[in-house]
PDB file of N, CA and C in Angstrom:
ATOM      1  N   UNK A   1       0.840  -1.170   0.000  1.00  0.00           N
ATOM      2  CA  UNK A   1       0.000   0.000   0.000  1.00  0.00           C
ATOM      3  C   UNK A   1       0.894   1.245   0.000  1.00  0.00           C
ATOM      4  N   UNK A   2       0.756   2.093  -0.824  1.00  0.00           N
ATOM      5  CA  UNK A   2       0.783   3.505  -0.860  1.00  0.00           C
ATOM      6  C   UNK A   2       0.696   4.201   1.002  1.00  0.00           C
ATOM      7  N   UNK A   3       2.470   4.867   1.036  1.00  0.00           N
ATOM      8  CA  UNK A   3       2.321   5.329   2.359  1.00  0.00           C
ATOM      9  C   UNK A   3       1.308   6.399   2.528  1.00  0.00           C
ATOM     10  N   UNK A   4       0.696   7.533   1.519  1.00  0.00           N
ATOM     11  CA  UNK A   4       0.526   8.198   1.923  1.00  0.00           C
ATOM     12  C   UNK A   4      -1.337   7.897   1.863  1.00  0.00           C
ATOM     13  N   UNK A   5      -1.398   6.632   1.374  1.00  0.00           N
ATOM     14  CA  UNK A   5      -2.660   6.308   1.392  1.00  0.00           C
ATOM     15  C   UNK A   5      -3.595   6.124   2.767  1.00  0.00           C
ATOM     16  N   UNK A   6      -4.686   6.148   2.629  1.00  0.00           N
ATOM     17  CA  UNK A   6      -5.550   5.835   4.578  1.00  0.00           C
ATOM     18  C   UNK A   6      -6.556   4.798   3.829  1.00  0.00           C
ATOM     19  N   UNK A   7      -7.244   4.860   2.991  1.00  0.00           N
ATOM     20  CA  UNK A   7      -7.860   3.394   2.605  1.00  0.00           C
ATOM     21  C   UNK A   7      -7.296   2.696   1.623  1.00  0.00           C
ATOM     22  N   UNK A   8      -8.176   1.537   1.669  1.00  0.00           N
ATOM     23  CA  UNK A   8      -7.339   0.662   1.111  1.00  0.00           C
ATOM     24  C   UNK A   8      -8.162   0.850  -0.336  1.00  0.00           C
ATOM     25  N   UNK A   9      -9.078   1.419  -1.094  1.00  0.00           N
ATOM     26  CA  UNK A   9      -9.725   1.804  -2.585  1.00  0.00           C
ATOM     27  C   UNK A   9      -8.584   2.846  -2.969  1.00  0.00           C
ATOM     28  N   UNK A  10      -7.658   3.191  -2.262  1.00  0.00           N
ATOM     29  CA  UNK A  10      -6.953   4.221  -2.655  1.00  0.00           C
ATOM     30  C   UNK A  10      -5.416   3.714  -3.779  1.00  0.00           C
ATOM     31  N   UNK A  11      -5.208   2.577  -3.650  1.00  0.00           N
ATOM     32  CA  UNK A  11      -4.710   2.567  -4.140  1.00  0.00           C
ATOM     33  C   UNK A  11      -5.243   0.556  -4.730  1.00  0.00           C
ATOM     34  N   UNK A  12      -5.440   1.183  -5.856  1.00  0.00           N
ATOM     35  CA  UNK A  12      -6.266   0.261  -6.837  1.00  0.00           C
ATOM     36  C   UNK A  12      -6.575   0.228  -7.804  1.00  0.00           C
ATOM     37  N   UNK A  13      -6.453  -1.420  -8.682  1.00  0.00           N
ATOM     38  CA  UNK A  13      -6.232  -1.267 -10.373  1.00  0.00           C
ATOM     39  C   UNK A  13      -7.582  -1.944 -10.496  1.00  0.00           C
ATOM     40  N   UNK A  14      -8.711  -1.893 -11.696  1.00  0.00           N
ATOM     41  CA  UNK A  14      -9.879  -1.887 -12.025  1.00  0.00           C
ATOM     42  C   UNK A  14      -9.716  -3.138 -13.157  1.00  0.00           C
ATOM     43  N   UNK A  15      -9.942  -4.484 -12.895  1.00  0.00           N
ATOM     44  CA  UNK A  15      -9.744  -4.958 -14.466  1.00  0.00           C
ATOM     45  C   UNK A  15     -10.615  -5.620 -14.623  1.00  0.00           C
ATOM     46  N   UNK A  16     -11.574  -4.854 -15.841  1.00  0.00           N
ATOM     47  CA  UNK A  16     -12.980  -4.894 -16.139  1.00  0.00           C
ATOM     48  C   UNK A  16     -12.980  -5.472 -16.872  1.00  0.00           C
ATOM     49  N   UNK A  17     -13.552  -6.828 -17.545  1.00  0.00           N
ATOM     50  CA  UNK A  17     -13.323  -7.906 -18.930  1.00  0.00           C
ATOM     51  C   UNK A  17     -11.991  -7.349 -19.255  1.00  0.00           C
ATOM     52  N   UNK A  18     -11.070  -7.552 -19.191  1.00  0.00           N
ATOM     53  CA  UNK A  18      -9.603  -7.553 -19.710  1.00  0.00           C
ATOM     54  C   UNK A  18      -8.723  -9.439 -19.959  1.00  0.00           C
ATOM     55  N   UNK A  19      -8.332  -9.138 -20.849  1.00  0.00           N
ATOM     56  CA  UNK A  19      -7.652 -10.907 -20.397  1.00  0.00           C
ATOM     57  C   UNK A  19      -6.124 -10.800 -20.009  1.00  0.00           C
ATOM     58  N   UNK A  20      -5.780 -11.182 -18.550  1.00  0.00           N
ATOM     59  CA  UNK A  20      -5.014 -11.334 -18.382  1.00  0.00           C
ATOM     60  C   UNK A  20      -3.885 -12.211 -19.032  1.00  0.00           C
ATOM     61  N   UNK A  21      -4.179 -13.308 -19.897  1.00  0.00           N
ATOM     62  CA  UNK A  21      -3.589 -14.566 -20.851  1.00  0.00           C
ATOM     63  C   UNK A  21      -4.493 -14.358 -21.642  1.00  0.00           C
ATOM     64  N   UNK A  22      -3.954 -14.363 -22.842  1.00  0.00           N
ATOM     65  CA  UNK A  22      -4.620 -14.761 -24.154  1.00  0.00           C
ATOM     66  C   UNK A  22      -3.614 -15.503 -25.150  1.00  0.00           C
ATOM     67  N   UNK A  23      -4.058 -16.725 -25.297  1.00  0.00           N
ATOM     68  CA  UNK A  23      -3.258 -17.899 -26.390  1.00  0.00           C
ATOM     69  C   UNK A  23      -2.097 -18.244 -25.334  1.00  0.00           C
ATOM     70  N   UNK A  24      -1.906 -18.449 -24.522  1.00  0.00           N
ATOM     71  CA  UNK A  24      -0.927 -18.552 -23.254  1.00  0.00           C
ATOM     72  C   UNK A  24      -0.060 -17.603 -23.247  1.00  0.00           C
ATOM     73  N   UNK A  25      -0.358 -16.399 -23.663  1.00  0.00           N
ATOM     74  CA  UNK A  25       0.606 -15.298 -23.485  1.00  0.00           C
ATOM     75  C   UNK A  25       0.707 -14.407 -21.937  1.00  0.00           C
ATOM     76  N   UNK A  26       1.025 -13.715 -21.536  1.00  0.00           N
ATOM     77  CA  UNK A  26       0.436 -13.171 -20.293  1.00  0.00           C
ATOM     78  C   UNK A  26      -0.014 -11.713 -20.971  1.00  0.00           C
ATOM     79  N   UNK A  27      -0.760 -10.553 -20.850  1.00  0.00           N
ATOM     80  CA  UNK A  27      -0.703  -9.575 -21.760  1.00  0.00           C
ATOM     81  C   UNK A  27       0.136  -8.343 -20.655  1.00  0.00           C
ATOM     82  N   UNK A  28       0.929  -8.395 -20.660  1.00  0.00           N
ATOM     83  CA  UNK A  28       1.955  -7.656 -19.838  1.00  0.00           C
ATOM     84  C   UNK A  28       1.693  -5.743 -20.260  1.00  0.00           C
ATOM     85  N   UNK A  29       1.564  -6.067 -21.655  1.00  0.00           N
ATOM     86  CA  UNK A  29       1.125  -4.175 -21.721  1.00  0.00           C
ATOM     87  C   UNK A  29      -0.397  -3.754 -21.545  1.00  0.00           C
ATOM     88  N   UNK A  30      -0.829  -4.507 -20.870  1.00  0.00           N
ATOM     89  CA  UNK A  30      -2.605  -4.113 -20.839  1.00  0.00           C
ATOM     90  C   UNK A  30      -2.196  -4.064 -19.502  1.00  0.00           C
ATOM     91  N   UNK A  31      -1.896  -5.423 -18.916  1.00  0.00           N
ATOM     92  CA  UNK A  31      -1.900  -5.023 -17.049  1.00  0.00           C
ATOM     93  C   UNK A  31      -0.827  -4.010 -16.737  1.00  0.00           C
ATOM     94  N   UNK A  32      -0.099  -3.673 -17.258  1.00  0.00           N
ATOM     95  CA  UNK A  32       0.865  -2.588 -16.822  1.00  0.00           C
ATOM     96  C   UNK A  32       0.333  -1.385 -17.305  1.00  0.00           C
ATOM     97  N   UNK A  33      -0.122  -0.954 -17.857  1.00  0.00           N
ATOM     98  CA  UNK A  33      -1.005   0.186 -18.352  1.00  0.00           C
ATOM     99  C   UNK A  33      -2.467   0.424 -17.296  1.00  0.00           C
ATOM    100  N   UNK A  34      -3.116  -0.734 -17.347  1.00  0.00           N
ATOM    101  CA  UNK A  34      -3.937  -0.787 -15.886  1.00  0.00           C
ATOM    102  C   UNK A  34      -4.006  -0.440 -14.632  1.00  0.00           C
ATOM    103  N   UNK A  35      -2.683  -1.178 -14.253  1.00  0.00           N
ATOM    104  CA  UNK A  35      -1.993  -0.647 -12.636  1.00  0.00           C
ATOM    105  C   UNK A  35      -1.427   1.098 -12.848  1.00  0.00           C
ATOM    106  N   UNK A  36      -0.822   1.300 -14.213  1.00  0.00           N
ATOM    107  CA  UNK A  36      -0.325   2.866 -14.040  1.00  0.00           C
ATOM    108  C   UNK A  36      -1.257   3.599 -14.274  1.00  0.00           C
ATOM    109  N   UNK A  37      -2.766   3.659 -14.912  1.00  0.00           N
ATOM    110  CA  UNK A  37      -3.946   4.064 -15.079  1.00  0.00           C
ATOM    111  C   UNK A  37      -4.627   4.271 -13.536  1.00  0.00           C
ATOM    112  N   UNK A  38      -4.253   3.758 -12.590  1.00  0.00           N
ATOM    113  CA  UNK A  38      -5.058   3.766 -11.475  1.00  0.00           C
ATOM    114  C   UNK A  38      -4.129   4.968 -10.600  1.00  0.00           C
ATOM    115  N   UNK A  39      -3.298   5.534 -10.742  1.00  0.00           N
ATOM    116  CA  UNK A  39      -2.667   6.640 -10.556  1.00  0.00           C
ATOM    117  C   UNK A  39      -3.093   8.103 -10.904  1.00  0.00           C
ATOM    118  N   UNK A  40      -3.726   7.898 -12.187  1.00  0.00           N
ATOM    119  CA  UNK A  40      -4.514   9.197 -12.540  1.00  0.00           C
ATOM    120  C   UNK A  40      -5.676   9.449 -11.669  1.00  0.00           C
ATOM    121  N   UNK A  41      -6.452   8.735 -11.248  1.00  0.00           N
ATOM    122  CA  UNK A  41      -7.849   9.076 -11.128  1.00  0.00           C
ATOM    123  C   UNK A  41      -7.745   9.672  -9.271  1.00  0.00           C
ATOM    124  N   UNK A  42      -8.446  10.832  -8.968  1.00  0.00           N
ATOM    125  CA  UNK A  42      -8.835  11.341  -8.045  1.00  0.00           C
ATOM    126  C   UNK A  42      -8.691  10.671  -6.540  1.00  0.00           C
ATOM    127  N   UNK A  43      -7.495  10.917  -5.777  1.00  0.00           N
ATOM    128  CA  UNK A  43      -7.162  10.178  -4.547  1.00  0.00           C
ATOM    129  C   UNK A  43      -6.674   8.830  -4.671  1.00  0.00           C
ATOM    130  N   UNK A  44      -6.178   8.507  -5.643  1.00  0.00           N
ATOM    131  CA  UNK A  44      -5.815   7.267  -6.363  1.00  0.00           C
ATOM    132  C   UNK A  44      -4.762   6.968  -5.932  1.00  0.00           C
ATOM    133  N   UNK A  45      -3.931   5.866  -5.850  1.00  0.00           N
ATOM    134  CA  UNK A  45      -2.259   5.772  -5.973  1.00  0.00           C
ATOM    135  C   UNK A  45      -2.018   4.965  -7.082  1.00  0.00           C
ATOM    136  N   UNK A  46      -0.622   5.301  -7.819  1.00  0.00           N
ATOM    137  CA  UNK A  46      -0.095   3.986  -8.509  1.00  0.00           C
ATOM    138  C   UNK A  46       0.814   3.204  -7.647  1.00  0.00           C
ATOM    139  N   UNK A  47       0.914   1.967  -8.327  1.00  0.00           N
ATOM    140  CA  UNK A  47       1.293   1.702  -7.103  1.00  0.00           C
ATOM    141  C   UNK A  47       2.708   1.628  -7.428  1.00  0.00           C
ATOM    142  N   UNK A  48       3.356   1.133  -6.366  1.00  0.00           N
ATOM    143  CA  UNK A  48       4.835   1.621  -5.719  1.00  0.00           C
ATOM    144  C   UNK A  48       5.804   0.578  -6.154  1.00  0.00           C
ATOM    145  N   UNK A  49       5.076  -0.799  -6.401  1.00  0.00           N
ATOM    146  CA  UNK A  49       6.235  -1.884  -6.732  1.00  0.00           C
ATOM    147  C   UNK A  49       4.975  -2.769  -7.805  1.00  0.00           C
ATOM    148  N   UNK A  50       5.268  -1.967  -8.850  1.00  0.00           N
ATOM    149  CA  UNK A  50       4.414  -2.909 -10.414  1.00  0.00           C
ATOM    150  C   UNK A  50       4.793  -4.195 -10.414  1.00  0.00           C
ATOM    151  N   UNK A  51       6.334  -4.498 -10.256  1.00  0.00           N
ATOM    152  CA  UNK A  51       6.843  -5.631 -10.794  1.00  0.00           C
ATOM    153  C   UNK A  51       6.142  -6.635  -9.718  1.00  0.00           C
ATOM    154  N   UNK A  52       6.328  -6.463  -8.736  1.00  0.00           N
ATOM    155  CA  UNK A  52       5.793  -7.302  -7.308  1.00  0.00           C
ATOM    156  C   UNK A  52       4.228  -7.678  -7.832  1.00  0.00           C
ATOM    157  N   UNK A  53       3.532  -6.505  -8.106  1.00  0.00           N
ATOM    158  CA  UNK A  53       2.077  -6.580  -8.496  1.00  0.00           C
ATOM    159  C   UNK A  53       1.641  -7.806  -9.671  1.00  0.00           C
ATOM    160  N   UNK A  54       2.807  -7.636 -10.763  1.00  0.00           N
ATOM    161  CA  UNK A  54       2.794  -8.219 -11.686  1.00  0.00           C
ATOM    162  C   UNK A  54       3.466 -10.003 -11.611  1.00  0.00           C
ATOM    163  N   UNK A  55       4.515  -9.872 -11.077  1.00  0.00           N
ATOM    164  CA  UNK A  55       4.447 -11.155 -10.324  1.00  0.00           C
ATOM    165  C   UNK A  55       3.494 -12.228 -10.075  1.00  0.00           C
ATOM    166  N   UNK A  56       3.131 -11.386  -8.935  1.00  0.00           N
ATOM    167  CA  UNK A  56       1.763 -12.006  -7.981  1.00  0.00           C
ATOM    168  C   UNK A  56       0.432 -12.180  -9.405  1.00  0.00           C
ATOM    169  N   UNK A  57       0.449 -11.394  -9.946  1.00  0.00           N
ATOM    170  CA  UNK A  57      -0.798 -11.859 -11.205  1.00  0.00           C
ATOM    171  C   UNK A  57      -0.501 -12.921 -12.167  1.00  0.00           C
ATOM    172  N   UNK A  58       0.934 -12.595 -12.167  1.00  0.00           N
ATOM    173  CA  UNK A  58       1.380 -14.183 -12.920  1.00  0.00           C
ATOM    174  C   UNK A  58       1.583 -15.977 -12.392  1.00  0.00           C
ATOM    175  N   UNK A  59       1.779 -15.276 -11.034  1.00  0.00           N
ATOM    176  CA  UNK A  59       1.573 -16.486 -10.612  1.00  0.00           C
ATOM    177  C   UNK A  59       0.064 -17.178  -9.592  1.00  0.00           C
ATOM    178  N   UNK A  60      -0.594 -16.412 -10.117  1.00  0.00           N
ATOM    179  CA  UNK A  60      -2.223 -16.340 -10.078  1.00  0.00           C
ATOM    180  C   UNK A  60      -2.517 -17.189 -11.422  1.00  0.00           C
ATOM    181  N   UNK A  61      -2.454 -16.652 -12.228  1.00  0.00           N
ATOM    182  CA  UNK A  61      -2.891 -17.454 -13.659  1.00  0.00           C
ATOM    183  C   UNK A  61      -1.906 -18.736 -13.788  1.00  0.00           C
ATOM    184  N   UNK A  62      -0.793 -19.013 -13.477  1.00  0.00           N
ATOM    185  CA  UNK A  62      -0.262 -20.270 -13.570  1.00  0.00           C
ATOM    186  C   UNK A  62      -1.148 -21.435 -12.608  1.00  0.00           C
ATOM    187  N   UNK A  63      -1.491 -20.905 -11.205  1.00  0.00           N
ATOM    188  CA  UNK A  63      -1.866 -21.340 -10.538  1.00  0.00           C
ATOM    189  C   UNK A  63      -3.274 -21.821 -10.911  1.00  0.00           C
ATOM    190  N   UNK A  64      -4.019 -20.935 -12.194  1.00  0.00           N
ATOM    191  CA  UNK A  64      -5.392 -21.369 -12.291  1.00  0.00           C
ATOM    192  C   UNK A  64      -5.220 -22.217 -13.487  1.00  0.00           C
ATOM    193  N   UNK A  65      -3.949 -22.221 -14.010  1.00  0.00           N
ATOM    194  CA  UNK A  65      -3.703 -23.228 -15.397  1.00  0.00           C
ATOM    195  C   UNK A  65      -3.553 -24.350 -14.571  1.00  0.00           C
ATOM    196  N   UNK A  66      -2.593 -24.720 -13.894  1.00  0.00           N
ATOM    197  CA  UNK A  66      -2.430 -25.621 -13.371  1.00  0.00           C
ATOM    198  C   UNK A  66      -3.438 -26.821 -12.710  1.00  0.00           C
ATOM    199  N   UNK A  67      -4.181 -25.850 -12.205  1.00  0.00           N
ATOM    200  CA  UNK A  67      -5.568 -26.461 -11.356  1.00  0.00           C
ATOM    201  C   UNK A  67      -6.550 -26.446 -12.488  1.00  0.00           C
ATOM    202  N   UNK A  68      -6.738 -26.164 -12.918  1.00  0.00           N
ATOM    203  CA  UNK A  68      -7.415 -26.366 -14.531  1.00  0.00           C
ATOM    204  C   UNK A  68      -7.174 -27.690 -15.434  1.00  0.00           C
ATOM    205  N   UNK A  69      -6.148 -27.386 -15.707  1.00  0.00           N
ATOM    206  CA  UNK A  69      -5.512 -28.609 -16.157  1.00  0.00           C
ATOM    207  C   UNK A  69      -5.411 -30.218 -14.953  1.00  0.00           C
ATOM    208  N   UNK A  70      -5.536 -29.871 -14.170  1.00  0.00           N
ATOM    209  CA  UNK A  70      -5.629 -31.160 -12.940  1.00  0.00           C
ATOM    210  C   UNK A  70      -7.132 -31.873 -13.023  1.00  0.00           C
ATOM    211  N   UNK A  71      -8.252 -30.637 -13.083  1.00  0.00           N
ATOM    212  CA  UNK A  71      -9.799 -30.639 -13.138  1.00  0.00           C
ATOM    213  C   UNK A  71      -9.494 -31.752 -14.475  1.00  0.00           C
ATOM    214  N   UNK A  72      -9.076 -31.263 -15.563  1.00  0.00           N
ATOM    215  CA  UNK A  72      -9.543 -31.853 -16.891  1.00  0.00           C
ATOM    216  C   UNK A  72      -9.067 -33.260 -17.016  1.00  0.00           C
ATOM    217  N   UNK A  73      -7.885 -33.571 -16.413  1.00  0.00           N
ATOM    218  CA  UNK A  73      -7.263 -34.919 -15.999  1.00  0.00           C
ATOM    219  C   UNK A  73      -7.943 -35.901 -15.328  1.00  0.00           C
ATOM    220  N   UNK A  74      -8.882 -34.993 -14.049  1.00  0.00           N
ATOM    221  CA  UNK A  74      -9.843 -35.690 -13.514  1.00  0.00           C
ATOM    222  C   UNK A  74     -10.695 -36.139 -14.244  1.00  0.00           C
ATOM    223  N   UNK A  75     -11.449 -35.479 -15.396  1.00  0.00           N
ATOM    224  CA  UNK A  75     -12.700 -36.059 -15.700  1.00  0.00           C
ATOM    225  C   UNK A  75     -12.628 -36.890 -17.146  1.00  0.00           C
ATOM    226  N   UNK A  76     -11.125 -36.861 -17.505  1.00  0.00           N
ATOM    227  CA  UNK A  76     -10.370 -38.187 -18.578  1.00  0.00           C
ATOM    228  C   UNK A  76     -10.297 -39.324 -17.681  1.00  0.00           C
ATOM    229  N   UNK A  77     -10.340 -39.485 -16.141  1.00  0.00           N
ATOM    230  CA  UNK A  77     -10.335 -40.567 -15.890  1.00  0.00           C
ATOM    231  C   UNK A  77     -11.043 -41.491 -15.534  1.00  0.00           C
TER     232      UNK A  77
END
Protein backbone atom coordinates (compact mmCIF):
# COMPACT_ATOMS: atom_id res chain seq x y z
CA UNK A 1 0.00 0.00 0.00
CA UNK A 2 0.78 3.50 -0.86
CA UNK A 3 2.32 5.33 2.36
CA UNK A 4 0.53 8.20 1.92
CA UNK A 5 -2.66 6.31 1.39
CA UNK A 6 -5.55 5.84 4.58
CA UNK A 7 -7.86 3.39 2.61
CA UNK A 8 -7.34 0.66 1.11
CA UNK A 9 -9.72 1.80 -2.59
CA UNK A 10 -6.95 4.22 -2.65
CA UNK A 11 -4.71 2.57 -4.14
CA UNK A 12 -6.27 0.26 -6.84
CA UNK A 13 -6.23 -1.27 -10.37
CA UNK A 14 -9.88 -1.89 -12.03
CA UNK A 15 -9.74 -4.96 -14.47
CA UNK A 16 -12.98 -4.89 -16.14
CA UNK A 17 -13.32 -7.91 -18.93
CA UNK A 18 -9.60 -7.55 -19.71
CA UNK A 19 -7.65 -10.91 -20.40
CA UNK A 20 -5.01 -11.33 -18.38
CA UNK A 21 -3.59 -14.57 -20.85
CA UNK A 22 -4.62 -14.76 -24.15
CA UNK A 23 -3.26 -17.90 -26.39
CA UNK A 24 -0.93 -18.55 -23.25
CA UNK A 25 0.61 -15.30 -23.48
CA UNK A 26 0.44 -13.17 -20.29
CA UNK A 27 -0.70 -9.58 -21.76
CA UNK A 28 1.96 -7.66 -19.84
CA UNK A 29 1.13 -4.17 -21.72
CA UNK A 30 -2.61 -4.11 -20.84
CA UNK A 31 -1.90 -5.02 -17.05
CA UNK A 32 0.87 -2.59 -16.82
CA UNK A 33 -1.00 0.19 -18.35
CA UNK A 34 -3.94 -0.79 -15.89
CA UNK A 35 -1.99 -0.65 -12.64
CA UNK A 36 -0.33 2.87 -14.04
CA UNK A 37 -3.95 4.06 -15.08
CA UNK A 38 -5.06 3.77 -11.47
CA UNK A 39 -2.67 6.64 -10.56
CA UNK A 40 -4.51 9.20 -12.54
CA UNK A 41 -7.85 9.08 -11.13
CA UNK A 42 -8.84 11.34 -8.04
CA UNK A 43 -7.16 10.18 -4.55
CA UNK A 44 -5.82 7.27 -6.36
CA UNK A 45 -2.26 5.77 -5.97
CA UNK A 46 -0.10 3.99 -8.51
CA UNK A 47 1.29 1.70 -7.10
CA UNK A 48 4.84 1.62 -5.72
CA UNK A 49 6.23 -1.88 -6.73
CA UNK A 50 4.41 -2.91 -10.41
CA UNK A 51 6.84 -5.63 -10.79
CA UNK A 52 5.79 -7.30 -7.31
CA UNK A 53 2.08 -6.58 -8.50
CA UNK A 54 2.79 -8.22 -11.69
CA UNK A 55 4.45 -11.15 -10.32
CA UNK A 56 1.76 -12.01 -7.98
CA UNK A 57 -0.80 -11.86 -11.20
CA UNK A 58 1.38 -14.18 -12.92
CA UNK A 59 1.57 -16.49 -10.61
CA UNK A 60 -2.22 -16.34 -10.08
CA UNK A 61 -2.89 -17.45 -13.66
CA UNK A 62 -0.26 -20.27 -13.57
CA UNK A 63 -1.87 -21.34 -10.54
CA UNK A 64 -5.39 -21.37 -12.29
CA UNK A 65 -3.70 -23.23 -15.40
CA UNK A 66 -2.43 -25.62 -13.37
CA UNK A 67 -5.57 -26.46 -11.36
CA UNK A 68 -7.41 -26.37 -14.53
CA UNK A 69 -5.51 -28.61 -16.16
CA UNK A 70 -5.63 -31.16 -12.94
CA UNK A 71 -9.80 -30.64 -13.14
CA UNK A 72 -9.54 -31.85 -16.89
CA UNK A 73 -7.26 -34.92 -16.00
CA UNK A 74 -9.84 -35.69 -13.51
CA UNK A 75 -12.70 -36.06 -15.70
CA UNK A 76 -10.37 -38.19 -18.58
CA UNK A 77 -10.33 -40.57 -15.89
Amino acid sequence: MHPDAVESWQEGASFVSTFLVRDGEFNLPEVTRIFEAAGSYSDCLASRQLDINISDLKAQCSACAVGSAQIEELFEE
